[in-house]
N, C-alpha and C. Protein backbone atom coordinates (compact mmCIF):
# COMPACT_ATOMS: atom_id res chain seq x y z
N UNK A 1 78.33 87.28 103.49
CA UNK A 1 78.56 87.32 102.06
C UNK A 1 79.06 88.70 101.62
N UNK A 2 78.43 89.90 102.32
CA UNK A 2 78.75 91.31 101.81
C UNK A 2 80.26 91.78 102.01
N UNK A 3 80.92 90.76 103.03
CA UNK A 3 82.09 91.33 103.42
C UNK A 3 82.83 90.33 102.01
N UNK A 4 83.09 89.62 101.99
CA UNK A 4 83.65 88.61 101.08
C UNK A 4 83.51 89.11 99.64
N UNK A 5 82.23 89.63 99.21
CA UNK A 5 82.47 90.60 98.34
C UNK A 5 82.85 91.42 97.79
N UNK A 6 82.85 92.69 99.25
CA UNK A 6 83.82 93.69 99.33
C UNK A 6 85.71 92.91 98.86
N UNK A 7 85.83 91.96 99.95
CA UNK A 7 87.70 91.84 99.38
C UNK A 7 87.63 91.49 98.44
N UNK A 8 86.30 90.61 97.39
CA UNK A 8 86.67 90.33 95.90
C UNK A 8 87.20 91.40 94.93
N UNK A 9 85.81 92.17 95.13
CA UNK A 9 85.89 93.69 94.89
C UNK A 9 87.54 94.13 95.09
N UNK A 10 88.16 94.45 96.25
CA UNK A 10 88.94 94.94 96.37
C UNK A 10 90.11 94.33 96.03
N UNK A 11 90.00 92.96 95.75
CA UNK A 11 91.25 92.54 95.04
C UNK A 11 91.62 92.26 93.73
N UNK A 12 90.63 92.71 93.29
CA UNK A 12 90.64 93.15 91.61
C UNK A 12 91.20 94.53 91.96
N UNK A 13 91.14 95.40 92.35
CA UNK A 13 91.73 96.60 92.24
C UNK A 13 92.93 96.51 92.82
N UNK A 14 93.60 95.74 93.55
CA UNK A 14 94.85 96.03 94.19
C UNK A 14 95.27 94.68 93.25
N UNK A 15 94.93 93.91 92.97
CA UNK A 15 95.98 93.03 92.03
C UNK A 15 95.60 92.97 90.57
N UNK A 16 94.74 93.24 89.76
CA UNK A 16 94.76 93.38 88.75
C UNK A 16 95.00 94.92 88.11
N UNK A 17 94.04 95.87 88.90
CA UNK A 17 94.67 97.57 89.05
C UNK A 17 95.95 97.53 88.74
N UNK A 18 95.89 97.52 89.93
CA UNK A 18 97.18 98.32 90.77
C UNK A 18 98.51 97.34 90.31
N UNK A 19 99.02 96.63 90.55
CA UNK A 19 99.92 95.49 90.57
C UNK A 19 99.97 94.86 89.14
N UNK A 20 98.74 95.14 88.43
CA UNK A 20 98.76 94.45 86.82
C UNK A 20 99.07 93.02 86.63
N UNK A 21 98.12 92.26 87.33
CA UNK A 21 98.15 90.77 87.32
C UNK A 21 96.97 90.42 87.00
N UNK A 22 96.67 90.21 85.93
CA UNK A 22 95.94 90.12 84.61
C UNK A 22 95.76 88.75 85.00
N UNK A 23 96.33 87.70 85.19
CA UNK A 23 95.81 86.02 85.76
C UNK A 23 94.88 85.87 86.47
N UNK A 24 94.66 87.24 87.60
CA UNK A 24 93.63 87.06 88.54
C UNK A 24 92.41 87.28 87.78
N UNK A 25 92.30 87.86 86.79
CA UNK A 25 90.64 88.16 86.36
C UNK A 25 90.20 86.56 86.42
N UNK A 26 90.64 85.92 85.72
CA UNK A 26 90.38 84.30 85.99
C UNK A 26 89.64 84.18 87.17
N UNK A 27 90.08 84.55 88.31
CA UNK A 27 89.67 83.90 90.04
C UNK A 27 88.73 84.36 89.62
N UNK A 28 88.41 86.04 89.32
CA UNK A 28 87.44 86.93 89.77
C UNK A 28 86.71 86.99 89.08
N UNK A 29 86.34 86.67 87.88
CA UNK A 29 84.82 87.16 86.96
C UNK A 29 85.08 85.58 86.44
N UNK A 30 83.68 85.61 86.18
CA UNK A 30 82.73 84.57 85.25
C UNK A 30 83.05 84.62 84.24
N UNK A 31 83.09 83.14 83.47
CA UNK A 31 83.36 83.36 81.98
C UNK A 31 82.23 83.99 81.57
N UNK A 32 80.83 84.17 81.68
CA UNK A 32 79.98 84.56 81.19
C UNK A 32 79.75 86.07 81.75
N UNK A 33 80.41 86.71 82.47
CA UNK A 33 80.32 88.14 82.48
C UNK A 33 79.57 88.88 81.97
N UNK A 34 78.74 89.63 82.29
CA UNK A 34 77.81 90.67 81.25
C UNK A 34 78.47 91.98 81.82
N UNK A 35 79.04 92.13 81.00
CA UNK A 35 79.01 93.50 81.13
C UNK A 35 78.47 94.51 80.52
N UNK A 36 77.88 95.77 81.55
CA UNK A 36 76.32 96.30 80.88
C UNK A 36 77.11 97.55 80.24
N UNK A 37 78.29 97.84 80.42
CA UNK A 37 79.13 99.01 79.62
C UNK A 37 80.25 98.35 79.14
N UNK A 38 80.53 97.93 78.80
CA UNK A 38 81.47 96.90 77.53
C UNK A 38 81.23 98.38 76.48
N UNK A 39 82.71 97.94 75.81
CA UNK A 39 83.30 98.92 74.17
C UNK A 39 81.98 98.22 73.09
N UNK A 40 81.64 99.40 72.34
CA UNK A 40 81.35 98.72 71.63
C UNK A 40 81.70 97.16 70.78
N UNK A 41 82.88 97.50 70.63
CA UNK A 41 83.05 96.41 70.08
C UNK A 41 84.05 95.22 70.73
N UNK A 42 83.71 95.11 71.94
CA UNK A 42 84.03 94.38 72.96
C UNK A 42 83.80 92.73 72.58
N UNK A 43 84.49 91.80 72.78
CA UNK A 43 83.80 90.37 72.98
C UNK A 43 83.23 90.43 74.24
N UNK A 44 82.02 89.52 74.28
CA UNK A 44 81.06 89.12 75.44
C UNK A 44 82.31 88.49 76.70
N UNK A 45 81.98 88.76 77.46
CA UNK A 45 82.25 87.85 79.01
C UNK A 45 83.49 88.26 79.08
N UNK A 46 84.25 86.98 79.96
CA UNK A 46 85.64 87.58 80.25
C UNK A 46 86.53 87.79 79.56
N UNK A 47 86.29 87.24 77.69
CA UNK A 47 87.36 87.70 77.29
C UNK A 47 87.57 89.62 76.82
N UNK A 48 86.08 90.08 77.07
CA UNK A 48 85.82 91.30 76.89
C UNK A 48 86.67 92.14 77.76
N UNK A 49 86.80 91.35 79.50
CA UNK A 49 87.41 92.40 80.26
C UNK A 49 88.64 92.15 80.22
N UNK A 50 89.27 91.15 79.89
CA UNK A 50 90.76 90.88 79.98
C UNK A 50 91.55 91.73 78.47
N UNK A 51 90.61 91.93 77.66
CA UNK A 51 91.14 92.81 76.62
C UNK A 51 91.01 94.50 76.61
N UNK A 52 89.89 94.26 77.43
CA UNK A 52 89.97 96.15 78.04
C UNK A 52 91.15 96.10 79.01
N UNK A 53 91.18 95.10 79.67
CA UNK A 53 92.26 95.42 80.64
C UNK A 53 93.71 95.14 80.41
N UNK A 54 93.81 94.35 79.48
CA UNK A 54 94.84 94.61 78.43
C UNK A 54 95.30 95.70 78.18
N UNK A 55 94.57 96.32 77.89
CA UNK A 55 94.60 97.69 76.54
C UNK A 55 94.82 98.74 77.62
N UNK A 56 94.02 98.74 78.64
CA UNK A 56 94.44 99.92 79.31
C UNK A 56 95.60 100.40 80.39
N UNK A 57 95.96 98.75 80.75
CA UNK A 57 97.46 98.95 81.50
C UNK A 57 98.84 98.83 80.37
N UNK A 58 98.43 98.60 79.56
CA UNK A 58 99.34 99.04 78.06
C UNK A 58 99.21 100.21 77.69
N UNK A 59 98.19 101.37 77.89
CA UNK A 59 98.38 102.31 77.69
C UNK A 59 98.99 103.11 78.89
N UNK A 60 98.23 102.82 80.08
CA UNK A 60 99.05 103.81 81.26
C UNK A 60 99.57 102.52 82.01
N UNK A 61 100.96 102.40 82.16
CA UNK A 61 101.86 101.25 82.75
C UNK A 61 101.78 101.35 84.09
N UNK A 62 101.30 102.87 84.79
CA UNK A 62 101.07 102.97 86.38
C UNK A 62 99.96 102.93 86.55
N UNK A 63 99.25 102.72 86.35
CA UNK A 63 97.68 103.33 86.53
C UNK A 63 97.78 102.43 87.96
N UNK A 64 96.84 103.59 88.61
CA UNK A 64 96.37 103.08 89.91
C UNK A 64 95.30 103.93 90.46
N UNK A 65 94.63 102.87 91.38
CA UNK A 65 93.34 103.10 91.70
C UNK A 65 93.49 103.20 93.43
N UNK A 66 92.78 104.39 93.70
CA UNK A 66 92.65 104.19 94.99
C UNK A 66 91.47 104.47 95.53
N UNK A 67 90.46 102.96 96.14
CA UNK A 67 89.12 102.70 96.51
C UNK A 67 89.07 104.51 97.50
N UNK A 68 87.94 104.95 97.47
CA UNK A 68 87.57 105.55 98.13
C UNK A 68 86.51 105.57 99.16
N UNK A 69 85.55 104.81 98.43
CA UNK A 69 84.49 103.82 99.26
C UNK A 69 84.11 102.42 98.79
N UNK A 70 83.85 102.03 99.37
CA UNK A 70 83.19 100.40 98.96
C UNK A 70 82.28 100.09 100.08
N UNK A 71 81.11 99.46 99.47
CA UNK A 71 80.07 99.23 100.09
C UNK A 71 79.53 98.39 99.23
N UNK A 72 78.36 97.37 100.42
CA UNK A 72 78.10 95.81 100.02
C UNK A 72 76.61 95.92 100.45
N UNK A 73 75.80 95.34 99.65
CA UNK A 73 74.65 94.85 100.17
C UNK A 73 74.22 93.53 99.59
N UNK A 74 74.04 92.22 100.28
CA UNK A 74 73.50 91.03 99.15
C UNK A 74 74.76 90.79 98.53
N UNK A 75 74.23 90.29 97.08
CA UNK A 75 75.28 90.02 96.20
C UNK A 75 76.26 91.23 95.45
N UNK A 76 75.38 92.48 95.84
CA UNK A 76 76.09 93.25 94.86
C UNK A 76 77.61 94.71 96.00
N UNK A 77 78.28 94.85 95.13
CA UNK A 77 78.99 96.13 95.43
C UNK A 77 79.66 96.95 94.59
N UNK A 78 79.52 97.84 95.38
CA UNK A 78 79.66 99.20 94.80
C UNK A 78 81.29 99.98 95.40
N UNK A 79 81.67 100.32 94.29
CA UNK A 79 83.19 100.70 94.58
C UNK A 79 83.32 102.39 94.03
N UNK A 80 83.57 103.16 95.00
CA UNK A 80 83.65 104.21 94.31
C UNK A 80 85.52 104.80 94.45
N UNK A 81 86.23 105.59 93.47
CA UNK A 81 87.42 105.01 93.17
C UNK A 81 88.37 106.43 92.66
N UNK A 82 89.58 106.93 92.55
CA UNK A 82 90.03 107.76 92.18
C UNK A 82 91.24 107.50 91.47
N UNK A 83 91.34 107.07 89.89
CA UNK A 83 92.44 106.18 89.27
C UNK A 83 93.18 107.70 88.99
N UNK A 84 94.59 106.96 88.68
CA UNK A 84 95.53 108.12 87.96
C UNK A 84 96.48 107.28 87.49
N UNK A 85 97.41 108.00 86.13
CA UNK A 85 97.86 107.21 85.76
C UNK A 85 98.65 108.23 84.66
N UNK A 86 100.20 107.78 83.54
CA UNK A 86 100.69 108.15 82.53
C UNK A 86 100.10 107.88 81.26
N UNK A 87 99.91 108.77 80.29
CA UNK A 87 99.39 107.97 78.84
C UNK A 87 100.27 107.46 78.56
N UNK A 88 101.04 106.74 78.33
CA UNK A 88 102.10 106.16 77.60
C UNK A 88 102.08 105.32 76.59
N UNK A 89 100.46 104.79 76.24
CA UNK A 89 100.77 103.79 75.05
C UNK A 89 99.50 104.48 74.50
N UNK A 90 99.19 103.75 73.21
CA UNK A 90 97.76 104.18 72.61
C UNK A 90 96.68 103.94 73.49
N UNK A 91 95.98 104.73 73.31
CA UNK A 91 94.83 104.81 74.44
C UNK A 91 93.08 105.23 73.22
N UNK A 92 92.42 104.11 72.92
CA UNK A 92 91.15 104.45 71.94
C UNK A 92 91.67 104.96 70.76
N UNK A 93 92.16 104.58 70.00
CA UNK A 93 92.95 105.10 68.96
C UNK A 93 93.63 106.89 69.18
N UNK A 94 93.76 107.05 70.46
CA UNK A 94 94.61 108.17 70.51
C UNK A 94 96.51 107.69 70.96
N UNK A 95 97.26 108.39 70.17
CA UNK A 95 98.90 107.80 70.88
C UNK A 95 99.07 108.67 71.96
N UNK A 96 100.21 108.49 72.88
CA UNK A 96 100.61 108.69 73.68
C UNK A 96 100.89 109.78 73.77
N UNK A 97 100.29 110.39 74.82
CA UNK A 97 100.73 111.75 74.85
C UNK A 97 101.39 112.04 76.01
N UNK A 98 102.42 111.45 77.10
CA UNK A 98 103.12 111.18 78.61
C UNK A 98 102.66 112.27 79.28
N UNK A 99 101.05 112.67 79.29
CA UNK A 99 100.53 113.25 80.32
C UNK A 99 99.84 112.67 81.78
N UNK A 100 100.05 112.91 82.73
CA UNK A 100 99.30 112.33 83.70
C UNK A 100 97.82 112.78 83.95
N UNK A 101 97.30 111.45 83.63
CA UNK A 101 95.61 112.18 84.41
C UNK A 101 95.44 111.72 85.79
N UNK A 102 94.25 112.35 86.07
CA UNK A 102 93.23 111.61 87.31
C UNK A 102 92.07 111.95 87.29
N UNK A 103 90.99 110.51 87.15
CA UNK A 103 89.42 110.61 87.09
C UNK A 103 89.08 109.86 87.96
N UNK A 104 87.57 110.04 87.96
CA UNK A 104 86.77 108.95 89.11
C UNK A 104 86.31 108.47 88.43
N UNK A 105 85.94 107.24 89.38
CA UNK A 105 85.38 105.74 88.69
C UNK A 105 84.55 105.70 89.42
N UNK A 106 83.16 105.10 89.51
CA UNK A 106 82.34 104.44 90.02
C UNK A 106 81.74 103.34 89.69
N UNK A 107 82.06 101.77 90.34
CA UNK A 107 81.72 100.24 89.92
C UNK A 107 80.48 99.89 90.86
N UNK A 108 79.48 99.10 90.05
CA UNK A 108 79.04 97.95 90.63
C UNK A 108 79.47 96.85 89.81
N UNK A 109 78.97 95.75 91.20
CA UNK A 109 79.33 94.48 90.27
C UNK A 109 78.36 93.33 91.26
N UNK A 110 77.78 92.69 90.68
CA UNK A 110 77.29 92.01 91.01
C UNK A 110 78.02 90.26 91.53
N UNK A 111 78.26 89.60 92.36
CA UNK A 111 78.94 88.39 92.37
C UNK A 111 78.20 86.95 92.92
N UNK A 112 78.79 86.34 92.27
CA UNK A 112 77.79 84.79 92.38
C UNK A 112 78.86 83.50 92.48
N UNK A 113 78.63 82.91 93.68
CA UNK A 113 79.74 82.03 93.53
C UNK A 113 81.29 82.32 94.01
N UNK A 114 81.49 83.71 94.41
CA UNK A 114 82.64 84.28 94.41
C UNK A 114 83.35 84.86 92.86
N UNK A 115 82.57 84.94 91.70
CA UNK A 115 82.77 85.67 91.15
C UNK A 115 81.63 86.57 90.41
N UNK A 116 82.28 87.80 89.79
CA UNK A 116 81.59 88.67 89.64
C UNK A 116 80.84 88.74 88.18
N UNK A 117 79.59 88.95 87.96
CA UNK A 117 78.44 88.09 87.14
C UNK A 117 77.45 89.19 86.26
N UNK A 118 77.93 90.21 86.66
CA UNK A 118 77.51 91.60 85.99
C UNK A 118 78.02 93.11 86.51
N UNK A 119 78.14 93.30 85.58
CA UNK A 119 79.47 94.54 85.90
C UNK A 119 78.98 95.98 85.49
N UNK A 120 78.52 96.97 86.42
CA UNK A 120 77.79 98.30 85.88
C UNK A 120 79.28 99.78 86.07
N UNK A 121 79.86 100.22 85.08
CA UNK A 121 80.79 101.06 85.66
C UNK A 121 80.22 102.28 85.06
N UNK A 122 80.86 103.61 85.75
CA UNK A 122 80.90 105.01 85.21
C UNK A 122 81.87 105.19 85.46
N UNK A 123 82.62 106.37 84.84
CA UNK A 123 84.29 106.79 84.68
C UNK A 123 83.54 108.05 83.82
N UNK A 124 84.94 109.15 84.53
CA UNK A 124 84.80 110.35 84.43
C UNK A 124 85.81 110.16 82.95
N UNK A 125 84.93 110.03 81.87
CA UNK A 125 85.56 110.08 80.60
C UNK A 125 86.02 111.29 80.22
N UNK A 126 85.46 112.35 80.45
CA UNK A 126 84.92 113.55 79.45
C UNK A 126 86.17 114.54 80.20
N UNK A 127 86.75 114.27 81.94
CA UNK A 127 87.78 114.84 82.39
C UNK A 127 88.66 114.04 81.74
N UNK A 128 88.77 112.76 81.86
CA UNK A 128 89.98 112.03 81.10
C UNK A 128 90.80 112.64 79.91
N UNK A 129 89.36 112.99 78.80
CA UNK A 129 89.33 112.83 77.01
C UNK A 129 90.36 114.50 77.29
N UNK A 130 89.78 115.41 78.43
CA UNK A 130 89.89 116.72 78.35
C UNK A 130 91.88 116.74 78.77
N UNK A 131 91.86 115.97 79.94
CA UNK A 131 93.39 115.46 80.57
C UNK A 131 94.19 115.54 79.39
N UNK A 132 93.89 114.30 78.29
CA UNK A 132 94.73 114.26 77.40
C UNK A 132 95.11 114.59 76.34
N UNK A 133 93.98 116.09 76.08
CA UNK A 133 94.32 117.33 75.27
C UNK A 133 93.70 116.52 73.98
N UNK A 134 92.59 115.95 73.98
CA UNK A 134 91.68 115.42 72.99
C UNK A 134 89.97 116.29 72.54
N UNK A 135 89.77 116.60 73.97
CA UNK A 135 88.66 117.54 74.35
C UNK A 135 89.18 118.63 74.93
N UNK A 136 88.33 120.08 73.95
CA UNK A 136 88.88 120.87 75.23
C UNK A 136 88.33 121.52 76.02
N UNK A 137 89.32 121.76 77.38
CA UNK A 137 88.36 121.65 78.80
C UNK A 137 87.24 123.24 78.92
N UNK A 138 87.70 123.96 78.09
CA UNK A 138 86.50 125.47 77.83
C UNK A 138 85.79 125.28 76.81
């Protein structure tokens, strides 16, 4: 099961990431999704992630992720990750500023059924916010 996880895992990042094929969230998450870091003002389940993920390959059109580790135990895995990407569209009510960042990500996700059923992420926001001359980095 842990390996099968892992390529779920990993094919959300190479085809919905990376490649921006937004159809696959379908295969891959549950309509009932919890996600335990959802936007505030997120809708519940999958339509929550298909609109973050909307929003954020509309803001950076390259964004890409490259797994650094992934690891499985049981139902759950853990993806640890190094995205980069252009601002190019609005990004949290900030516009575009065509700077390139790069932060780390760190995912769990829990999966059931072959899809994924609770979703725990961290992301290096605070380098991001600083990247795009919103925060500043001194």
């Amino acid at each position: 099961m842990s390996e099968e996880n892992k390529a779920s895992f990993k094919r959300f990042i190479d085809e919905v990431v990376n490649n921006k094929n937004l159809a696959v969230i379908d295969e891959l998450i549950d309509p009932d999704l919890f996600d335990h870091n959802a936007a505030p003002d997120a809708p519940p389940g999958i339509e929550g992630m298909k609109q973050f993920m909307s929003a954020f390959v509309a803001a950076f059109p390259d964004l890409h992720s490259t797994l650094e580790d992934l690891v499985a135990e049981g139902d759950l895995v853990a993806g640890r990750m190094t995205t980069t990407g252009t601002h190019q569209g609005e990004f949290m009510g900030i516009p575009a500023t065509n700077k390139k960042v790069t932060f780390s990500e760190t995912h769990i996700v829990r999966i059931s059924n072959g899809k994924a059923v609770d979703h725990w992420g961290i992301s290096d926001n605070l380098s991001l916010m600083q990247q795009l001359g919103v925060i500043p980095s001194e």
